[in-house]
N, C-alpha and C. Protein backbone atom coordinates (compact mmCIF):
# COMPACT_ATOMS: atom_id res chain seq x y z
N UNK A 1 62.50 -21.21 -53.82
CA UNK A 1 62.17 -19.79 -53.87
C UNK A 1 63.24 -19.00 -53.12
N UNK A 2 63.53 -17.90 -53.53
CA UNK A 2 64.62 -17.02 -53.15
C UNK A 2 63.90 -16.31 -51.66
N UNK A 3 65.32 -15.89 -51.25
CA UNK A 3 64.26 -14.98 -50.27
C UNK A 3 64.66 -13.73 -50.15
N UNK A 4 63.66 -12.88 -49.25
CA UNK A 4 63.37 -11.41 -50.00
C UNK A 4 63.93 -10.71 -48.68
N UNK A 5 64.57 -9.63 -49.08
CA UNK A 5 65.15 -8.94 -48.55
C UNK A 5 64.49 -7.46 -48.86
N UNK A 6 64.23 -7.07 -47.60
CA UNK A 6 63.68 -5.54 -47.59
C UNK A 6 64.59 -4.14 -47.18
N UNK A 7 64.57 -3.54 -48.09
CA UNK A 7 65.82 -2.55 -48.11
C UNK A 7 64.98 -1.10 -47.79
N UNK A 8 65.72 -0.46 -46.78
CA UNK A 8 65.08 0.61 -45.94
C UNK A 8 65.95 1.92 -45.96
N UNK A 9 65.48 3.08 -46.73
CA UNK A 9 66.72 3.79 -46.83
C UNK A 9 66.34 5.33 -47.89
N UNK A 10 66.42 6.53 -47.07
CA UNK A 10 66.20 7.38 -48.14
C UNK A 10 66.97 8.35 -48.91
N UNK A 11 67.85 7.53 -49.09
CA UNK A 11 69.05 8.02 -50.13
C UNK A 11 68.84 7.06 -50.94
N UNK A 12 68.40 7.40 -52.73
CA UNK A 12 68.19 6.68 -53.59
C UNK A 12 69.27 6.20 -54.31
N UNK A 13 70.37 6.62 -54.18
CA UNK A 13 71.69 6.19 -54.56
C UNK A 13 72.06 4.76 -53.72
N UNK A 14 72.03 4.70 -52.23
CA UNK A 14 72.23 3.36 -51.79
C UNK A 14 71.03 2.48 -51.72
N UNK A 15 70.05 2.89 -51.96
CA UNK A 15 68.98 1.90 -52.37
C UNK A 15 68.93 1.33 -53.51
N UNK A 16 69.95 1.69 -54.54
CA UNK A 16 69.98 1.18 -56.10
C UNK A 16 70.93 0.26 -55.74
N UNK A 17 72.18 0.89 -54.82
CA UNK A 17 73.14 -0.10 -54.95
C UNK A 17 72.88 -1.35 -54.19
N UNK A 18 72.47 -1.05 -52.61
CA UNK A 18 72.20 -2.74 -52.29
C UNK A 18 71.12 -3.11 -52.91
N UNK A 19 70.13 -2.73 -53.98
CA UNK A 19 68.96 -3.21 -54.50
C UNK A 19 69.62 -4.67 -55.67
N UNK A 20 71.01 -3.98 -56.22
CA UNK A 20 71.31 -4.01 -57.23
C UNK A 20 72.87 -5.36 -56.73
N UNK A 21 73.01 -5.33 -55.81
CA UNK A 21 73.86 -6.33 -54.67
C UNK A 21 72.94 -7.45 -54.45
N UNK A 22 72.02 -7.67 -53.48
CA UNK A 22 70.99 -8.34 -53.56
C UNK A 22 70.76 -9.08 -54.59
N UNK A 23 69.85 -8.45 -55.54
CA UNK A 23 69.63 -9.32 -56.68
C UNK A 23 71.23 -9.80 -57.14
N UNK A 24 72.21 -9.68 -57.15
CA UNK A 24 73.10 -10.22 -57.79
C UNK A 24 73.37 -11.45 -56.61
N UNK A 25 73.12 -11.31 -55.57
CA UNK A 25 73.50 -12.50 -54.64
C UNK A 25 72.53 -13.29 -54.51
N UNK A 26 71.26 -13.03 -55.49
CA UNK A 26 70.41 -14.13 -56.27
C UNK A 26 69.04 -13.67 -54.65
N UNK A 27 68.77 -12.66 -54.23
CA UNK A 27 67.77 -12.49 -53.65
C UNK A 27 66.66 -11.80 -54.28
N UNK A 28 65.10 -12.08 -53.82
CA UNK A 28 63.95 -11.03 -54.20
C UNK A 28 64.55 -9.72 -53.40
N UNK A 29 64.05 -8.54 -53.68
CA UNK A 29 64.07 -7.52 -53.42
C UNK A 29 62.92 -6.05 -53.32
N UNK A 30 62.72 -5.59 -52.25
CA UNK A 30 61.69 -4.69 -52.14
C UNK A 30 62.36 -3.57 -51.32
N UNK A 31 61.69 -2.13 -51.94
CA UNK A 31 62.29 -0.94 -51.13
C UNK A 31 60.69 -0.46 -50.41
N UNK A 32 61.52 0.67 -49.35
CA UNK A 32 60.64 1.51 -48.91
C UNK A 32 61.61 2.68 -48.42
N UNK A 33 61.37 4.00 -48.81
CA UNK A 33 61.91 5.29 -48.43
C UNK A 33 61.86 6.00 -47.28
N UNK A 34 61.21 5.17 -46.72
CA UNK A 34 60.92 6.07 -44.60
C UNK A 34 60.09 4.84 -44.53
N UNK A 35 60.09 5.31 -42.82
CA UNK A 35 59.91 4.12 -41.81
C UNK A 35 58.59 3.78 -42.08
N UNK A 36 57.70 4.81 -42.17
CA UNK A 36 56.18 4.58 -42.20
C UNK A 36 56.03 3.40 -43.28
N UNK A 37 56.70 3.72 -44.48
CA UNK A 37 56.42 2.84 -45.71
C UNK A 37 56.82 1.39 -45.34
N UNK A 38 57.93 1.51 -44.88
CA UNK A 38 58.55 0.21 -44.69
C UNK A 38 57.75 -0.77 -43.70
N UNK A 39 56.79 -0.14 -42.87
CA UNK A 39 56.29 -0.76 -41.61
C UNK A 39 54.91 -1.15 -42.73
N UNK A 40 53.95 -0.48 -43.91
CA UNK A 40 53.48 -1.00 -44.55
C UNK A 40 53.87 -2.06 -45.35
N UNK A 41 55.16 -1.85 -45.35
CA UNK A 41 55.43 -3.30 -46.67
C UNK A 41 55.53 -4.14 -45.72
N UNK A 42 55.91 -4.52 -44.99
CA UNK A 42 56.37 -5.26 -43.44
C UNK A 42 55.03 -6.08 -43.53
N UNK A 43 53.92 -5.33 -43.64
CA UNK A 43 52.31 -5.63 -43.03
C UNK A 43 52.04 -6.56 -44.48
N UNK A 44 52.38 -5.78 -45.56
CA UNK A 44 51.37 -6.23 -46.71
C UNK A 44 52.13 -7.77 -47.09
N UNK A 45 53.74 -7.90 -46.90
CA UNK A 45 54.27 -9.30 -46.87
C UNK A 45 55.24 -9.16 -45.97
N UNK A 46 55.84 -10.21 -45.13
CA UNK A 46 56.91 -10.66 -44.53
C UNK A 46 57.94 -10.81 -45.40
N UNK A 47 58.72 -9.75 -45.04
CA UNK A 47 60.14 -10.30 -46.15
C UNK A 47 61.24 -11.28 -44.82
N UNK A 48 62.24 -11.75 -45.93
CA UNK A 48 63.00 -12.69 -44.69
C UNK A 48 64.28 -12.19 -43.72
N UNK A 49 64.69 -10.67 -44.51
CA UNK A 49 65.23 -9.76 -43.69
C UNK A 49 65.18 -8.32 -43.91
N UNK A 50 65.14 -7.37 -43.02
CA UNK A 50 65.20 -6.20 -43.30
C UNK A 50 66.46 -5.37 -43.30
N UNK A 51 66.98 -4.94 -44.12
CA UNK A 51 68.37 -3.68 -43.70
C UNK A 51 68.01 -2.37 -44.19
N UNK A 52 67.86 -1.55 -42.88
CA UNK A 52 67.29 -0.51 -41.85
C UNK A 52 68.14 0.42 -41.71
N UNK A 53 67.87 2.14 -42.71
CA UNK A 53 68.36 2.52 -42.59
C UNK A 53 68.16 3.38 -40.83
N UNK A 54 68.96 4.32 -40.28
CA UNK A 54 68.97 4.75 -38.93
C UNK A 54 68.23 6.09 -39.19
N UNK A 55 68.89 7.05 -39.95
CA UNK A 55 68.54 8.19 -39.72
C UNK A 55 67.37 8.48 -41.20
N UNK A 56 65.99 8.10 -41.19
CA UNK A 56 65.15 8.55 -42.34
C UNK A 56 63.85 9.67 -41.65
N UNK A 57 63.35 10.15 -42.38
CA UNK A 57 62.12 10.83 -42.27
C UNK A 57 61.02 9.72 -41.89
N UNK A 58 59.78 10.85 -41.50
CA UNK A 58 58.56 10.39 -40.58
C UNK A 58 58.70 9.05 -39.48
N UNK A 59 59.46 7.97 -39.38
CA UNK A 59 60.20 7.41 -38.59
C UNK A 59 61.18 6.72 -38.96
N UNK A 60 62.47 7.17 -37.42
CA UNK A 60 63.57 6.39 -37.76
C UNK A 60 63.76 5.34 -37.52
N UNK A 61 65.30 4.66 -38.00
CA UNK A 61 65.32 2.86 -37.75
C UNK A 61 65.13 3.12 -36.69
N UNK A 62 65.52 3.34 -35.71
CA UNK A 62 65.36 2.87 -33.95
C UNK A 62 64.17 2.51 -33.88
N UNK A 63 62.61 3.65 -34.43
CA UNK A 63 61.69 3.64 -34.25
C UNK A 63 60.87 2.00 -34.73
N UNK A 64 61.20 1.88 -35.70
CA UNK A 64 60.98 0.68 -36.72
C UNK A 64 61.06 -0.51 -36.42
N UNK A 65 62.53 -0.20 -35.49
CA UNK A 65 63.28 -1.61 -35.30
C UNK A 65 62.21 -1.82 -33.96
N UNK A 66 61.71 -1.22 -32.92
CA UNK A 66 61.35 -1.22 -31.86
C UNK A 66 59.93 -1.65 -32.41
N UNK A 67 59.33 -0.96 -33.13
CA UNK A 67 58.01 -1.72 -33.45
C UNK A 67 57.88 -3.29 -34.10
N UNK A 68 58.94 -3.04 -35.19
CA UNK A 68 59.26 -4.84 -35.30
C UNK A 68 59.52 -5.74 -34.33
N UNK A 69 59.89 -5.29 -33.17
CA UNK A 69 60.45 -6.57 -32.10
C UNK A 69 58.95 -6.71 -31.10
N UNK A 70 58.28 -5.55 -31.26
CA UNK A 70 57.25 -5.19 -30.21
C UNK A 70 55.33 -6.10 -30.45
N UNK A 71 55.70 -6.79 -32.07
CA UNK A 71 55.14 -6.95 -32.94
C UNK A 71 55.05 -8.76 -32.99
N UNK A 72 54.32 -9.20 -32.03
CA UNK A 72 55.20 -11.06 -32.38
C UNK A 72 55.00 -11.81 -33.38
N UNK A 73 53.94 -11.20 -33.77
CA UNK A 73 54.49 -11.84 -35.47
C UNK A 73 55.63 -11.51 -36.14
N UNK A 74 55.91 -10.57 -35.89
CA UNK A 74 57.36 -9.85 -36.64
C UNK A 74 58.82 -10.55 -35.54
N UNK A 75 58.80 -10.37 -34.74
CA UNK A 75 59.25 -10.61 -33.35
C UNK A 75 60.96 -11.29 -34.17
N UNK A 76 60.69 -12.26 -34.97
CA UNK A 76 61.87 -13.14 -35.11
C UNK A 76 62.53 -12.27 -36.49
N UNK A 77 62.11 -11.14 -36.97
CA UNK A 77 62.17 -10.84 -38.23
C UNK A 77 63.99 -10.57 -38.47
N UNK A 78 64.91 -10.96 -38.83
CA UNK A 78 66.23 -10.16 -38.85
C UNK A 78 66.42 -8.60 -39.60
N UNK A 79 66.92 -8.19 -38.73
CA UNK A 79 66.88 -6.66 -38.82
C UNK A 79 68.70 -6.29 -39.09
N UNK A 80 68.99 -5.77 -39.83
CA UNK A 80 70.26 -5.04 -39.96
C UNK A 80 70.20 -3.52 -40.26
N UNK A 81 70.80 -2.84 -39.18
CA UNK A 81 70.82 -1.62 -39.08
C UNK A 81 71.85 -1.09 -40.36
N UNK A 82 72.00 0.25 -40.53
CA UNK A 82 72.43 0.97 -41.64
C UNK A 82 72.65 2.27 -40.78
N UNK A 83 74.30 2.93 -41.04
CA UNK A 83 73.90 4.02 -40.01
C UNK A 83 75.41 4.69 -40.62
N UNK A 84 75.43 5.69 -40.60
CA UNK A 84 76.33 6.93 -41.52
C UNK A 84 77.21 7.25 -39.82
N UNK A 85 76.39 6.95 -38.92
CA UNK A 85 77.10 7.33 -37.61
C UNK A 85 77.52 5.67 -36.67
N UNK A 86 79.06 6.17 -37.17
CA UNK A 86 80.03 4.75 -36.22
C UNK A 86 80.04 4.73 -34.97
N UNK A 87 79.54 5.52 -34.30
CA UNK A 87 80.04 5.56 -32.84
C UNK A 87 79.71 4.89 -32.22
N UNK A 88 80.34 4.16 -31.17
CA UNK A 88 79.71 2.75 -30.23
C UNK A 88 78.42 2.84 -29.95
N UNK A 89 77.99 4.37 -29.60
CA UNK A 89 76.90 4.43 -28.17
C UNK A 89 75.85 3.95 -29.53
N UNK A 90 76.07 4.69 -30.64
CA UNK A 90 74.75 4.19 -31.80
C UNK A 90 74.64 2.85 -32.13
N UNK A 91 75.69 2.50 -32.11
CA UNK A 91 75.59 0.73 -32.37
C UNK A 91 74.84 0.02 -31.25
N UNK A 92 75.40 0.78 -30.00
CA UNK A 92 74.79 -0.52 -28.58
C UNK A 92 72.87 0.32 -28.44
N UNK A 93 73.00 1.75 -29.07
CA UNK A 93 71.43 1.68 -29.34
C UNK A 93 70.47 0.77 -30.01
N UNK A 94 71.25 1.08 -31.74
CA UNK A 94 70.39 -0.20 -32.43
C UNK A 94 70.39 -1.80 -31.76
N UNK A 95 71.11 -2.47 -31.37
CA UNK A 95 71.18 -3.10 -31.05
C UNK A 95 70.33 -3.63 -29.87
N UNK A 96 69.97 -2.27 -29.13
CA UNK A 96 69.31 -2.74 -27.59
C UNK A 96 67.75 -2.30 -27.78
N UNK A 97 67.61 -1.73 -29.42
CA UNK A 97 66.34 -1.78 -29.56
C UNK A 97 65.99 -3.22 -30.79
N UNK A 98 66.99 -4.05 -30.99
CA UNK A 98 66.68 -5.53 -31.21
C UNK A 98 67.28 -5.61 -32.18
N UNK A 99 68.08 -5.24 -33.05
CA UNK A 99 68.66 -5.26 -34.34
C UNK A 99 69.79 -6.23 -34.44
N UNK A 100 69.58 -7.34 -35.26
CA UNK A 100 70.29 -8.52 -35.33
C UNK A 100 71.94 -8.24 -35.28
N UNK A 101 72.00 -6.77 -36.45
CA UNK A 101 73.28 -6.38 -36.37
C UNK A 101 73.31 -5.05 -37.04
N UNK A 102 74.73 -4.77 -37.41
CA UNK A 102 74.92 -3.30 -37.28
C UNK A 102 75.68 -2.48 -38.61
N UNK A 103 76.13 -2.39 -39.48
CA UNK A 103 76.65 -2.00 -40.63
C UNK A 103 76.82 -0.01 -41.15
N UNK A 104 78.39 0.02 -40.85
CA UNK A 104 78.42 1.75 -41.00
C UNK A 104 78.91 1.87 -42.06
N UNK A 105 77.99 3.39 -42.25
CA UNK A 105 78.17 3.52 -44.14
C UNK A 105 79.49 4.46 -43.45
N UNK A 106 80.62 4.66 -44.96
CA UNK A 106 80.08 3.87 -46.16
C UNK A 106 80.57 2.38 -46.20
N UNK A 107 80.28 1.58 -46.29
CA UNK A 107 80.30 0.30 -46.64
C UNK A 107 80.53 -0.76 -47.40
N UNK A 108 81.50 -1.57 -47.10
CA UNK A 108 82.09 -2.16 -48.22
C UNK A 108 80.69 -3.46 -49.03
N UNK A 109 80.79 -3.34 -50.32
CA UNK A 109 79.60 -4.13 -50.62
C UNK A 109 79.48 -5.61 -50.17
N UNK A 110 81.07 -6.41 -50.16
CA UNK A 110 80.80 -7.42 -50.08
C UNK A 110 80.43 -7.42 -48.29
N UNK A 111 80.84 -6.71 -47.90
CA UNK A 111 80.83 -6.78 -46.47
C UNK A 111 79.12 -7.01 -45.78
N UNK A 112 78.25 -6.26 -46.75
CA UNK A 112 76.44 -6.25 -46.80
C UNK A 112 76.04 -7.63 -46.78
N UNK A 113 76.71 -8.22 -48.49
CA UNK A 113 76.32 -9.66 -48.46
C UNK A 113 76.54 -10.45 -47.66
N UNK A 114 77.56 -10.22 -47.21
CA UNK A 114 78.28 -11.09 -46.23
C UNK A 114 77.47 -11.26 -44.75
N UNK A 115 77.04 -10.34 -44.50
CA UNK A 115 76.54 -10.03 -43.15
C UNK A 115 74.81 -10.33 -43.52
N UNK A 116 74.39 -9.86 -44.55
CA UNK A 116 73.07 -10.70 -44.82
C UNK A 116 73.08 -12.23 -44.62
N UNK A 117 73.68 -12.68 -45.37
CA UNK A 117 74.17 -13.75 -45.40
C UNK A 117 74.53 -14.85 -43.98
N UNK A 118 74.61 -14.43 -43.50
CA UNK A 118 75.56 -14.46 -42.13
C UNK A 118 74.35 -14.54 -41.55
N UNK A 119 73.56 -13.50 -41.48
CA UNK A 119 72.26 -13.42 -40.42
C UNK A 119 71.08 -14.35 -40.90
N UNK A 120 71.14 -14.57 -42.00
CA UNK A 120 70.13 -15.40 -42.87
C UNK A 120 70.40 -16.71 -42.55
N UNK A 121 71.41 -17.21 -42.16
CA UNK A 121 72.11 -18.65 -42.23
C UNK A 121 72.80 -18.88 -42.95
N UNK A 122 73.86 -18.30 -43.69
CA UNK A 122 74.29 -19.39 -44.72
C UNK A 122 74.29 -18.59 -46.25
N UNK A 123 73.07 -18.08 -46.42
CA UNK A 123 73.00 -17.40 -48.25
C UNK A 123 71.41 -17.91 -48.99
N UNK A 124 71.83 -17.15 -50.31
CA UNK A 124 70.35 -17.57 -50.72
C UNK A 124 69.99 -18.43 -51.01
């Protein structure tokens, strides 16, 4: 069985494209458009990683990422941040609120797989 990757993000343009990356690197795939949603899909199944966008409506990644780590069932979940803003101090944020790793748009595609990949162990 493949494993599923949960894509977090409310720009529907990069949610097609890593939707559309993903499945080509032979993964399941599920979206959610803001944090709230995503923390429901989170609940209704465990996917095997999340990539988290930073800046969405009703809550942001920081917020998300902090409830996923806060959560011990979730606790081990890999989290990859998504963030339009490069600047160190945002990276050593996501990061110090638990985020496996860190990825600034815009973004090279293979660079996504790669780093999924990477955090997953290995590939699908």
């Amino acid at each position: 069985m493949s494993q599923e990757i949960l894509i977090v993000d409310d720009e529907p343009n990069i949610v097609l494209s890593l939707e559309f990356l993903m499945k080509q690197a032979g993964f399941q795939v599920r979206t959610a458009e803001d944090g709230e949603r995503a923390l429901a899909a989170i609940e209704e199944r465990l996917p095997d990683l999340v990539l988290l966008d930073v800046m969405m409506p009703k809550k942001n990644g920081h917020e998300v990422c902090r409830e996923i780590r806060q959560r011990p069932e979730w606790a081990h979940l890999p989290v990859i941040m998504l963030t339009a803003k490069g600047r160190d101090v945002e990276r050593e944020k996501g990061l110090a609120m638990g985020a496996d790793d860190y990825i600034t748009k815009p973004f090279s595609t293979q660079e996504v797989v790669d780093k999924v990949k990477e955090v997953l162990g290995g590939g699908a």
